[in-house]
N, C-alpha and C. Protein backbone atom coordinates (compact mmCIF):
# COMPACT_ATOMS: atom_id res chain seq x y z
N UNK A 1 -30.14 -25.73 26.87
CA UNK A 1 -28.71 -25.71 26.65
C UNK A 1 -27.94 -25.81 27.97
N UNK A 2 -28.88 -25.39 28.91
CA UNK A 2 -27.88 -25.40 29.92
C UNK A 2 -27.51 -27.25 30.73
N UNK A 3 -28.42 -27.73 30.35
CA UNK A 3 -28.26 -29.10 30.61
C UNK A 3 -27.37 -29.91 29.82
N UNK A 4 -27.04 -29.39 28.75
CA UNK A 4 -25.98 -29.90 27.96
C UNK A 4 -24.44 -30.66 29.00
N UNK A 5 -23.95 -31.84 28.42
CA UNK A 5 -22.45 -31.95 29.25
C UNK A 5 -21.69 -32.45 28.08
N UNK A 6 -20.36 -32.56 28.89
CA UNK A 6 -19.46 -33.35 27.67
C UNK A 6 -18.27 -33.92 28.12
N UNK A 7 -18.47 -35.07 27.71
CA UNK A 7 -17.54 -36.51 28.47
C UNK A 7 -16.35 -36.46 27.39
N UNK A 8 -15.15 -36.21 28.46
CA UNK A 8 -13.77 -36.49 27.98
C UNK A 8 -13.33 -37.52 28.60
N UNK A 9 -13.07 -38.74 27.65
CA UNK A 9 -12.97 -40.07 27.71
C UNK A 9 -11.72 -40.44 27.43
N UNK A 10 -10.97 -39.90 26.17
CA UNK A 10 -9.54 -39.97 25.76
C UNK A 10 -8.51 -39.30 26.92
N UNK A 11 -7.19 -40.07 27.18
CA UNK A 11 -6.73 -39.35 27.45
C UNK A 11 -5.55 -38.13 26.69
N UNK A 12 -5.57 -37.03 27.60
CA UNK A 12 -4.59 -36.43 26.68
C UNK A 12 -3.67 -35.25 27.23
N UNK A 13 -3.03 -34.34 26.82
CA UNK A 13 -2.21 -33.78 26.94
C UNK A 13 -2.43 -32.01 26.79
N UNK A 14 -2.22 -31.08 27.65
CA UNK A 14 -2.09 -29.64 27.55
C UNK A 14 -1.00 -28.92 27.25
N UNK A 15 -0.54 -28.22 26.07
CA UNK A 15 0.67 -27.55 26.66
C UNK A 15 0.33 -26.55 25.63
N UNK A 16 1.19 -25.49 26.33
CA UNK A 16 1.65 -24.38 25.28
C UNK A 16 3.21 -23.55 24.71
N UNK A 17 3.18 -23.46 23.66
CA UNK A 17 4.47 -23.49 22.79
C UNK A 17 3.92 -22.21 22.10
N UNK A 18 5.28 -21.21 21.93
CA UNK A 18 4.92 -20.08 21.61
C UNK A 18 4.13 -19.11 21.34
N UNK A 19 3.37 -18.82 22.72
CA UNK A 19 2.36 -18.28 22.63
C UNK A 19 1.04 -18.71 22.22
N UNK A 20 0.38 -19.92 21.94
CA UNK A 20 -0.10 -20.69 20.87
C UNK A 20 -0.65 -22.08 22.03
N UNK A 21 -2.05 -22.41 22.02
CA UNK A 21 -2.36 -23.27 22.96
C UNK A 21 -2.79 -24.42 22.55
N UNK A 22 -2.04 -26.07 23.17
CA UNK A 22 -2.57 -27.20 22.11
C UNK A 22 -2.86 -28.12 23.29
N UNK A 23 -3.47 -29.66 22.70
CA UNK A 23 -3.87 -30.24 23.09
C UNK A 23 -3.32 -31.61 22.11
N UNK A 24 -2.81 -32.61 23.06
CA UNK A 24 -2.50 -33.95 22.24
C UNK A 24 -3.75 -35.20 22.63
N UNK A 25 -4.17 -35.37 21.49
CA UNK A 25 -5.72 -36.21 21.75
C UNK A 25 -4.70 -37.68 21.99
N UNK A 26 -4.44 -38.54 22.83
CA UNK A 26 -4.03 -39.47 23.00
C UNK A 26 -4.82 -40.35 22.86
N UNK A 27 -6.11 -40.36 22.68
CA UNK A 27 -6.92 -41.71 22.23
C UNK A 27 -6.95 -41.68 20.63
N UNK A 28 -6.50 -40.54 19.74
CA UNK A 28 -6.35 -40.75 18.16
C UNK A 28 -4.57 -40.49 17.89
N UNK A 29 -3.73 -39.77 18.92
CA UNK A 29 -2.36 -39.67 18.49
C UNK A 29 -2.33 -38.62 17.82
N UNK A 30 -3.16 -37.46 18.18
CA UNK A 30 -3.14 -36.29 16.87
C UNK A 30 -3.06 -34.93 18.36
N UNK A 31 -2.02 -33.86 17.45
CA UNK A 31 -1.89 -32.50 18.39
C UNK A 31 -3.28 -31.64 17.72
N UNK A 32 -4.17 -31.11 18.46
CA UNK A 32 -4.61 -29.94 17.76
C UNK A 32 -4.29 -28.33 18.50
N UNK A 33 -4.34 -27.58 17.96
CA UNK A 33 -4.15 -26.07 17.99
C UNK A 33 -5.72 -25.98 18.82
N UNK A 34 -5.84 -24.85 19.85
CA UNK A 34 -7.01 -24.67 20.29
C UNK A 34 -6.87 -23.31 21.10
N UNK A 35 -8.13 -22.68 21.24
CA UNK A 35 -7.85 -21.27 21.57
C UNK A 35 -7.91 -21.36 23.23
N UNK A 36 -7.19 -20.49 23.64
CA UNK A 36 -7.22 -20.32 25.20
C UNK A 36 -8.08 -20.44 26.39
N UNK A 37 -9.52 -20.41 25.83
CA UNK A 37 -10.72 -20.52 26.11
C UNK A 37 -10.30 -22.12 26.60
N UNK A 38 -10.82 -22.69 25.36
CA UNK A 38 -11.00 -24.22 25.18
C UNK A 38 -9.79 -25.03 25.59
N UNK A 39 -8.63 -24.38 25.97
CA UNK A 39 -7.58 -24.90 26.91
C UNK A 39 -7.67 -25.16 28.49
N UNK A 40 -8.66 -23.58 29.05
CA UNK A 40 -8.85 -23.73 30.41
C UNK A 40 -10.20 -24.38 30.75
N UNK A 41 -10.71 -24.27 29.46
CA UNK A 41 -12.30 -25.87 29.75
C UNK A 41 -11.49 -26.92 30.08
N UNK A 42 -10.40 -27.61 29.08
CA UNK A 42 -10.09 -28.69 29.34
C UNK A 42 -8.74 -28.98 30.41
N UNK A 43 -8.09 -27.62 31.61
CA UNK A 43 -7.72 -27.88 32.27
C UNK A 43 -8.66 -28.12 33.55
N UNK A 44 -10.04 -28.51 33.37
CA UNK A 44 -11.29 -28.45 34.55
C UNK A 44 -11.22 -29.88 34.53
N UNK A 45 -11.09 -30.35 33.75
CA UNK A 45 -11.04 -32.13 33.73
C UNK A 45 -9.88 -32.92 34.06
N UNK A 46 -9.41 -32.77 35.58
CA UNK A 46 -8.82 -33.58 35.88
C UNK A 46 -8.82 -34.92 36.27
N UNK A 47 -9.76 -35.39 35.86
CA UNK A 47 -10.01 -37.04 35.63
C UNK A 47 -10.65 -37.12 34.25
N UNK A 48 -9.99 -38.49 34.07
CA UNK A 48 -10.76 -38.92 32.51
C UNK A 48 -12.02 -39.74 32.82
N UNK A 49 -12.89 -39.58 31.75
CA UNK A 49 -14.07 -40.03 31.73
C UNK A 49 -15.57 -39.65 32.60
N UNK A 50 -14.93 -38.46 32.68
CA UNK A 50 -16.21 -37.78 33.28
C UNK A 50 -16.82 -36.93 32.58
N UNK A 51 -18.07 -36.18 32.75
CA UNK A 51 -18.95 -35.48 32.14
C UNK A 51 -19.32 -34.28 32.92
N UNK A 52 -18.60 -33.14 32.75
CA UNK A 52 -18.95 -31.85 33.46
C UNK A 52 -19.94 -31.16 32.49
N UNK A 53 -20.92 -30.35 33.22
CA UNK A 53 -22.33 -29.56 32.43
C UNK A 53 -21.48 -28.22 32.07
N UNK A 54 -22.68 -27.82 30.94
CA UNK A 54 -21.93 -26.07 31.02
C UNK A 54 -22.12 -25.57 31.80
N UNK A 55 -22.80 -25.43 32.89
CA UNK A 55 -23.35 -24.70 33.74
C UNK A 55 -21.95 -24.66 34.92
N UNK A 56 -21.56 -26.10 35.47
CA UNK A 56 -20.06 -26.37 35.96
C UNK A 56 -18.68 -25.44 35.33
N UNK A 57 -18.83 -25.89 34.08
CA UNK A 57 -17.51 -25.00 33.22
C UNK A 57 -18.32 -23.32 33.41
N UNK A 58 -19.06 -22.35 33.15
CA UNK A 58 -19.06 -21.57 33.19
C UNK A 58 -18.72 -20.90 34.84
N UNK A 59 -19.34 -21.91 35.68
CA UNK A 59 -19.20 -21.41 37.28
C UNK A 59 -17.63 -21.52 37.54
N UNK A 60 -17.04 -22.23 36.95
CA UNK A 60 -15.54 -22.23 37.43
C UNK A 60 -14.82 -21.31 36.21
N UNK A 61 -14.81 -20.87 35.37
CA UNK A 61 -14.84 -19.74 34.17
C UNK A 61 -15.12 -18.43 34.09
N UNK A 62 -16.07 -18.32 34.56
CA UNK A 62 -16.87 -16.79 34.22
C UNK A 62 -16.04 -15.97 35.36
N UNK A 63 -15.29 -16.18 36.01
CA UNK A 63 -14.28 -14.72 36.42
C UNK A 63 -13.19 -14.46 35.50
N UNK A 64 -13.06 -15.16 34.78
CA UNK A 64 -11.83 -14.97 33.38
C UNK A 64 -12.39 -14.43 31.98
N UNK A 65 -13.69 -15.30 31.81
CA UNK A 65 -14.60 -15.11 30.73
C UNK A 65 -15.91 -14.80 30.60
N UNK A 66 -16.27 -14.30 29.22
CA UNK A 66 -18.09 -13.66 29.53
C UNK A 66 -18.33 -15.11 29.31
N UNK A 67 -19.52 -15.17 29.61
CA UNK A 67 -20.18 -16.60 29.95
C UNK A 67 -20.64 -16.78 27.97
N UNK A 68 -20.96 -15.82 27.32
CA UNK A 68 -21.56 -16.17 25.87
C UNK A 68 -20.25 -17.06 25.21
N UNK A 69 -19.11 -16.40 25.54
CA UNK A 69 -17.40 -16.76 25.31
C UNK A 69 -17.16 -18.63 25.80
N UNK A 70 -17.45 -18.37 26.65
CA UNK A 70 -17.89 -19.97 27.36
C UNK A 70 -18.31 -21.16 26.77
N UNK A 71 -19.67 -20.74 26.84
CA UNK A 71 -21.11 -21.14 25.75
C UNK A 71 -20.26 -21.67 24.30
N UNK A 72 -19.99 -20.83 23.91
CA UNK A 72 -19.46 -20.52 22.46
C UNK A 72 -18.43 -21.78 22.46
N UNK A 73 -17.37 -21.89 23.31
CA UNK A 73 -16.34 -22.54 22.71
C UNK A 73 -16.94 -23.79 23.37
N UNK A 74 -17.51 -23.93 24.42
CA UNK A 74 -18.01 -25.47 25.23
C UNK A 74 -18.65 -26.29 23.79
N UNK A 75 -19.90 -25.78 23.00
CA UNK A 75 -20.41 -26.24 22.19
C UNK A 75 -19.42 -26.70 21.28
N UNK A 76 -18.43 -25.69 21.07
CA UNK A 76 -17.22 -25.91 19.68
C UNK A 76 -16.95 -27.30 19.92
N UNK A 77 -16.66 -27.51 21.06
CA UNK A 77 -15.70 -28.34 21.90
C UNK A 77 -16.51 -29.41 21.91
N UNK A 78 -17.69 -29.77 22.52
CA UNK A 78 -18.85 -29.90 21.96
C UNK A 78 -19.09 -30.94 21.02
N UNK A 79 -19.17 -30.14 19.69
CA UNK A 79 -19.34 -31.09 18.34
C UNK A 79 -18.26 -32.04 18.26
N UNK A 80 -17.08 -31.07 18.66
CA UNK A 80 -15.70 -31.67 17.73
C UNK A 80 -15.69 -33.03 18.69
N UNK A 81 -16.03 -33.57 19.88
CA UNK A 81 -15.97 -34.17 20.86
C UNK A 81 -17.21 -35.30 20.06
N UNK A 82 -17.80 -34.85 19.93
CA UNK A 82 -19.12 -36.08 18.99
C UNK A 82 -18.86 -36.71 17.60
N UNK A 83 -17.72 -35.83 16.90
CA UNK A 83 -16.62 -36.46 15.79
C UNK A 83 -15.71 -36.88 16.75
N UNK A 84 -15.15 -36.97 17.61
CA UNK A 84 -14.35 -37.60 17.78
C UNK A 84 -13.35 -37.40 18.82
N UNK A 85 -13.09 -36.12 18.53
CA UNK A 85 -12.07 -35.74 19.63
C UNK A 85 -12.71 -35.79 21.27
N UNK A 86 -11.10 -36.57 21.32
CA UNK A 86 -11.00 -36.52 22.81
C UNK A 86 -12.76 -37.35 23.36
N UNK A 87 -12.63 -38.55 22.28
CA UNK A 87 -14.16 -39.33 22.69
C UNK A 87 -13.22 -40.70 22.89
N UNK A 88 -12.32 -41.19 22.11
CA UNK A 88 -12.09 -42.51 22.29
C UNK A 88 -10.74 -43.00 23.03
N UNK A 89 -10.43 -44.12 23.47
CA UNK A 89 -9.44 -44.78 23.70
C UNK A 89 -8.09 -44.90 22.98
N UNK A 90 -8.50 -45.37 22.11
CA UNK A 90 -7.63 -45.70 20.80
C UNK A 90 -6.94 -46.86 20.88
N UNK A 91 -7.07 -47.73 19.89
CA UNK A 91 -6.27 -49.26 19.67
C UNK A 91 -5.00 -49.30 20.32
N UNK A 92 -3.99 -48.33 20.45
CA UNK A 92 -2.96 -48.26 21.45
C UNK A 92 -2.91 -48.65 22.76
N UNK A 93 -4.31 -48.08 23.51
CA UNK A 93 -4.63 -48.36 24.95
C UNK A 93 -4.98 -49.50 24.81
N UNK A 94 -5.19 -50.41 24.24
CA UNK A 94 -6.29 -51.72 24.33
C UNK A 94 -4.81 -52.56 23.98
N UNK A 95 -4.00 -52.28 23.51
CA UNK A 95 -2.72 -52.78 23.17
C UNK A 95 -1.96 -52.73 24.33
N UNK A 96 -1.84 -51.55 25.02
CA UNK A 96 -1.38 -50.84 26.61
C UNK A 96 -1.86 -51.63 27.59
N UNK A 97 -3.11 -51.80 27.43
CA UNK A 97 -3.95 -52.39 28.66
C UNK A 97 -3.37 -53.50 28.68
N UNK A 98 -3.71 -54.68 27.73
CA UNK A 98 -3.70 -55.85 27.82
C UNK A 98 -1.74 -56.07 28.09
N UNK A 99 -0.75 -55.57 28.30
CA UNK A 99 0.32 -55.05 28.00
C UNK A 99 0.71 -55.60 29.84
N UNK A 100 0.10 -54.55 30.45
CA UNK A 100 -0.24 -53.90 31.80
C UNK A 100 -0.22 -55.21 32.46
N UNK A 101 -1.58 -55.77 31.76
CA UNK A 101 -2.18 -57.21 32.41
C UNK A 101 -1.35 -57.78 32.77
N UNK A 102 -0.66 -58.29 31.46
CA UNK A 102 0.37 -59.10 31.59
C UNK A 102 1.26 -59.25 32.44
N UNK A 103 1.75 -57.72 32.26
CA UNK A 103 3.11 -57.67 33.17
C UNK A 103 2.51 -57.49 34.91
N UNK A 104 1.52 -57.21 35.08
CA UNK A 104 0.85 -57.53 36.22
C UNK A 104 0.95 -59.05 36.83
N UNK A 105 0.83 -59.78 35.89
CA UNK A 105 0.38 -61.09 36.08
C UNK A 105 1.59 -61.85 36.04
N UNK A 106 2.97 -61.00 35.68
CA UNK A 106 4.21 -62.10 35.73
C UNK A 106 5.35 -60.81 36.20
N UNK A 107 4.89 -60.38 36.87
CA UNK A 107 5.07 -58.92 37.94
C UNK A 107 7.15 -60.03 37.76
N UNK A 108 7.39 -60.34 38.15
CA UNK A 108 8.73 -60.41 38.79
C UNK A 108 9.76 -60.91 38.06
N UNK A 109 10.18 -60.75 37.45
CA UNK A 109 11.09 -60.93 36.60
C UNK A 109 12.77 -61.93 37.36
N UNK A 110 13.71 -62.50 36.57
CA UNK A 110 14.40 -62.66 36.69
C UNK A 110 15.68 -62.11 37.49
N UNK A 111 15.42 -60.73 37.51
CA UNK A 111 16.28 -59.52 37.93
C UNK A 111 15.61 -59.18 39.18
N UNK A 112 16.67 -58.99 40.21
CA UNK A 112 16.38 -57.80 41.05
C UNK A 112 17.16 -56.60 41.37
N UNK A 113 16.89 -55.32 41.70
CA UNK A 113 18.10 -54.67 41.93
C UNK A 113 17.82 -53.93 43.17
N UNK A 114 18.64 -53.63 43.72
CA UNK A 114 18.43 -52.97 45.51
C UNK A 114 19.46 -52.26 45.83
N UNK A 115 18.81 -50.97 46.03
CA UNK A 115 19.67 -50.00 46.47
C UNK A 115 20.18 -49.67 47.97
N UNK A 116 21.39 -50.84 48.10
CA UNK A 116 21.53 -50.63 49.63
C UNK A 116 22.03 -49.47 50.34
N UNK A 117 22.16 -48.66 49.15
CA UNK A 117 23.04 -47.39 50.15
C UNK A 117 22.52 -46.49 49.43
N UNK A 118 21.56 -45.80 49.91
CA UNK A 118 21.22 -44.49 49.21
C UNK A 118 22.06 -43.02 49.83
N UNK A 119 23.39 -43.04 49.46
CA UNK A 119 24.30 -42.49 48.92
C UNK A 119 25.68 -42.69 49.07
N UNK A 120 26.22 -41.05 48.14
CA UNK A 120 27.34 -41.44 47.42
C UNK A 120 28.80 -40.68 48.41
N UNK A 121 29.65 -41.13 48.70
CA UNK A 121 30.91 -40.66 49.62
C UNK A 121 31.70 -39.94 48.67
N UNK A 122 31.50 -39.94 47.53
CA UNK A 122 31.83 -39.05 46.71
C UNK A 122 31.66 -37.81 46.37
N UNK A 123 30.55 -37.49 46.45
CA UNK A 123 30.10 -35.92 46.90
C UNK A 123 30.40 -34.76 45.84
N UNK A 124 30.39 -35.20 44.79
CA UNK A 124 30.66 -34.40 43.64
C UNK A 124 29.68 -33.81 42.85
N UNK A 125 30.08 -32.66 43.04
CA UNK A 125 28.71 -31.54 43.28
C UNK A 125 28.61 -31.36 41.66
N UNK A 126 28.79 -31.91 40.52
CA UNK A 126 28.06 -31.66 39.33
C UNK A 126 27.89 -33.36 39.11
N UNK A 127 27.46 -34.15 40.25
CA UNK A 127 26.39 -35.54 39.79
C UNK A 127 24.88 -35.22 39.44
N UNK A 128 24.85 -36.36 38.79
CA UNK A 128 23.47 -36.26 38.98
C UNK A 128 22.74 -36.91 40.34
N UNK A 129 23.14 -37.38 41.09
CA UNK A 129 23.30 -37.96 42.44
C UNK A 129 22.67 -36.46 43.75
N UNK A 130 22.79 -34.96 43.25
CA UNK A 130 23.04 -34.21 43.97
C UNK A 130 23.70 -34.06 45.09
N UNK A 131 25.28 -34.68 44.72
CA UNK A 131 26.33 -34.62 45.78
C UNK A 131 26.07 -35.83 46.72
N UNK A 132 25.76 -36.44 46.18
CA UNK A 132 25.61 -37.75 47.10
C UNK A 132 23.89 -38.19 47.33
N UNK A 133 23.63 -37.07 47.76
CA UNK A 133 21.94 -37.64 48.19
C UNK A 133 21.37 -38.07 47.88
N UNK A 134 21.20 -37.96 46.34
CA UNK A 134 20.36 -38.19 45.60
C UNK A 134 19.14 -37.16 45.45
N UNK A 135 19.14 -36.15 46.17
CA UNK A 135 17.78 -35.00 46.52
C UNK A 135 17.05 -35.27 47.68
N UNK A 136 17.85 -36.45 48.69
CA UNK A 136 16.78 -37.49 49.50
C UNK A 136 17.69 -37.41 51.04
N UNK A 137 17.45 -38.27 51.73
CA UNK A 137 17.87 -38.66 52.85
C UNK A 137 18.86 -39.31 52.73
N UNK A 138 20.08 -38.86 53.14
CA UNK A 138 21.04 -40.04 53.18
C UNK A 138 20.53 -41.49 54.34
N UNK A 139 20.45 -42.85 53.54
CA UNK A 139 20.06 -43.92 54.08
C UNK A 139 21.17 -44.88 53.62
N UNK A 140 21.02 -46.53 54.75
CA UNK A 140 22.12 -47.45 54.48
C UNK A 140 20.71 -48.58 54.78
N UNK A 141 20.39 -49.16 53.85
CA UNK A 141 19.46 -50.42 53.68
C UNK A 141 19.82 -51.72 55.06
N UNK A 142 18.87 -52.07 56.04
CA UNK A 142 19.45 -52.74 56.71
C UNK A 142 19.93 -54.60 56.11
N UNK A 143 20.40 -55.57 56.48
CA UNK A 143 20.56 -56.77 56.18
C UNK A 143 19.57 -57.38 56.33
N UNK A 144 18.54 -57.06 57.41
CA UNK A 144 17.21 -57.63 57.32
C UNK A 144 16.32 -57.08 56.27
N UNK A 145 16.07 -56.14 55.94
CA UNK A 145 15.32 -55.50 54.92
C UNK A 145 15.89 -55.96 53.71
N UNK A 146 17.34 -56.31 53.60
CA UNK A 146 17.58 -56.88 52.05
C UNK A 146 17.33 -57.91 51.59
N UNK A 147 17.38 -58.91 53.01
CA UNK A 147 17.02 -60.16 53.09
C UNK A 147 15.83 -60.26 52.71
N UNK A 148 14.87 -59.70 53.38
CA UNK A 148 13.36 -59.70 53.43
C UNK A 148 12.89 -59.09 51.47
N UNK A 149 13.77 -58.14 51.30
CA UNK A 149 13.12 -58.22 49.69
C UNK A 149 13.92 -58.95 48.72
N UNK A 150 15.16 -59.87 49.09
CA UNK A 150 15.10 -61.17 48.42
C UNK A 150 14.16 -61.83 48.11
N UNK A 151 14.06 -62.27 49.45
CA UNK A 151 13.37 -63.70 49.73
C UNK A 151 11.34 -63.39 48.94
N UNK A 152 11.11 -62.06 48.94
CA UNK A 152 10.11 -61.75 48.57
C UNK A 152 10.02 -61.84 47.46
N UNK A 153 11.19 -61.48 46.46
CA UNK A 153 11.21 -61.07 45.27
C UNK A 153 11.20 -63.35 44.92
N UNK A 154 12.27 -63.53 45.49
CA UNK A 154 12.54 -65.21 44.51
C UNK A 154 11.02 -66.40 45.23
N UNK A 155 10.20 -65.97 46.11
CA UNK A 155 9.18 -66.35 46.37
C UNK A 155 8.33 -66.29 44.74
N UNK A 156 8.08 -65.08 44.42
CA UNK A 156 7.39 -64.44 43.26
C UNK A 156 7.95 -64.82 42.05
N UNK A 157 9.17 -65.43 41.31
CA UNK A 157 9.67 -65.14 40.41
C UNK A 157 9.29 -66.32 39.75
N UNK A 158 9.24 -66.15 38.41
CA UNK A 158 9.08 -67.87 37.22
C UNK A 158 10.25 -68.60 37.37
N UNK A 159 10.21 -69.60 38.21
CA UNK A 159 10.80 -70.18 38.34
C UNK A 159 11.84 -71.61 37.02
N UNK A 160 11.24 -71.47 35.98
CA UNK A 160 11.61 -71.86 35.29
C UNK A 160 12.62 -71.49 34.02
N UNK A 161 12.52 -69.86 34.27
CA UNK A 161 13.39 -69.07 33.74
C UNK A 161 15.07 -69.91 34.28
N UNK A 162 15.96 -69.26 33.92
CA UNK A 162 16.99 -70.47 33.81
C UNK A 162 17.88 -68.99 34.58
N UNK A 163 17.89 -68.01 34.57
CA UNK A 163 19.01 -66.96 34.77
C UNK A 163 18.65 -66.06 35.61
N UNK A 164 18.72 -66.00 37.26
CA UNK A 164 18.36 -65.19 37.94
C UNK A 164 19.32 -64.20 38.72
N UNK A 165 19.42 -62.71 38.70
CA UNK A 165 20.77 -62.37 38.71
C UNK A 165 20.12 -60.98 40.51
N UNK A 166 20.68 -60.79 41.18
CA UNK A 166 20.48 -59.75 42.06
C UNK A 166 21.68 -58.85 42.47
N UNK A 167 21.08 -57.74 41.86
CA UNK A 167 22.37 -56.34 41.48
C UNK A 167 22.12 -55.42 42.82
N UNK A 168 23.20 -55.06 43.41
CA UNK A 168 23.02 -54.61 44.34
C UNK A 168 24.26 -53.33 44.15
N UNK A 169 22.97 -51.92 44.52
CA UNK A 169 23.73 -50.20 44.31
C UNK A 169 23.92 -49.82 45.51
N UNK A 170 24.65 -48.88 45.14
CA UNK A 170 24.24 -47.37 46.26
C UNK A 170 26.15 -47.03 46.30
N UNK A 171 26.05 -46.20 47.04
CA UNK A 171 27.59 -46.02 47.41
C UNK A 171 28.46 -45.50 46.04
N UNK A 172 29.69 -45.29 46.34
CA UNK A 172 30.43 -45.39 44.90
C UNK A 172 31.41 -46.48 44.55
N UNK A 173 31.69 -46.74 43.70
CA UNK A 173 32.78 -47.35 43.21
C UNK A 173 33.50 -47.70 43.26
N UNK A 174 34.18 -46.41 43.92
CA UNK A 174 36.01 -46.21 44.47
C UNK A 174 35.97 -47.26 46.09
């Protein structure tokens, strides 16, 4: 038993809501309810598609939990993982992926937009802007740098598209 592992392949989701601990299987689109145990197994898997042993989950565990407690829910976790959960992709991702490709592959669109002034002289302390900053460095985009991600951007773009437009932010209004 102790050689046992178990590959979480789907990706998915942790949270907890009133007291009460769940998990969203994103490779089937389904929430399940799961006990606290089997929440902090599956906060050990921070990458998808790997295969940690029990022996791993109990060594990073057993100062919280008795190791039989462990055992117990790893196996739960375990079966339910050999039906299904948290084993597959799901037709969504393969829909996603090929999605990805695409827009990988025609990356540049018609549009550009460039924020030459990252901030606002306005300074109005209930923006969402945080008074201008943005939460950031106040910056002013140079003419060479705007130039340079023009000319980068209409290098890249489908040229056969008929409507190419470049929006240019920052600053305010007034």
């Amino acid at each position: 038993m102790k050689d046992d592992y178990l590959r979480i392949c789907a990706p998915y989701m942790l949270f907890k809501a009133d007291g009460a601990f769940f998990v969203y299987d994103g490779g089937n689109g389904v929430v399940h309810q799961i006990s606290n145990v089997i929440y902090d197994i599956l906060s050990i898997y921070e990458e998808k598609d790997i295969a940690y042993s029990i022996q791993q989950i109990e060594d990073k565990l057993s100062y919280k939990y008795d190791i039989s407690v462990i055992g117990k829910a790893f196996q739960g976790l375990k079966i339910r993982n050999d039906k299904g959960l948290l084993s597959r992709k799901g037709e969504i991702y393969k829909v996603y992926e090929a999605e990805l490709r695409r827009d990988k592959e025609n990356f540049f669109k018609g549009s550009l937009w460039l924020n030459l002034v990252h901030d606002c002289n306005l300074r109005c302390r209930y923006c969402y802007a945080s008074g201008g900053s943005y939460g950031e460095e106040r910056r002013i985009m140079s003419k060479e740098t705007a130039k340079k991600c023009i000319d980068y951007w209409y290098q890249r773009i489908d040229k056969s598209d008929k409507k190419f437009s470049v929006a240019f932010l920052g600053g305010s209004l007034l």
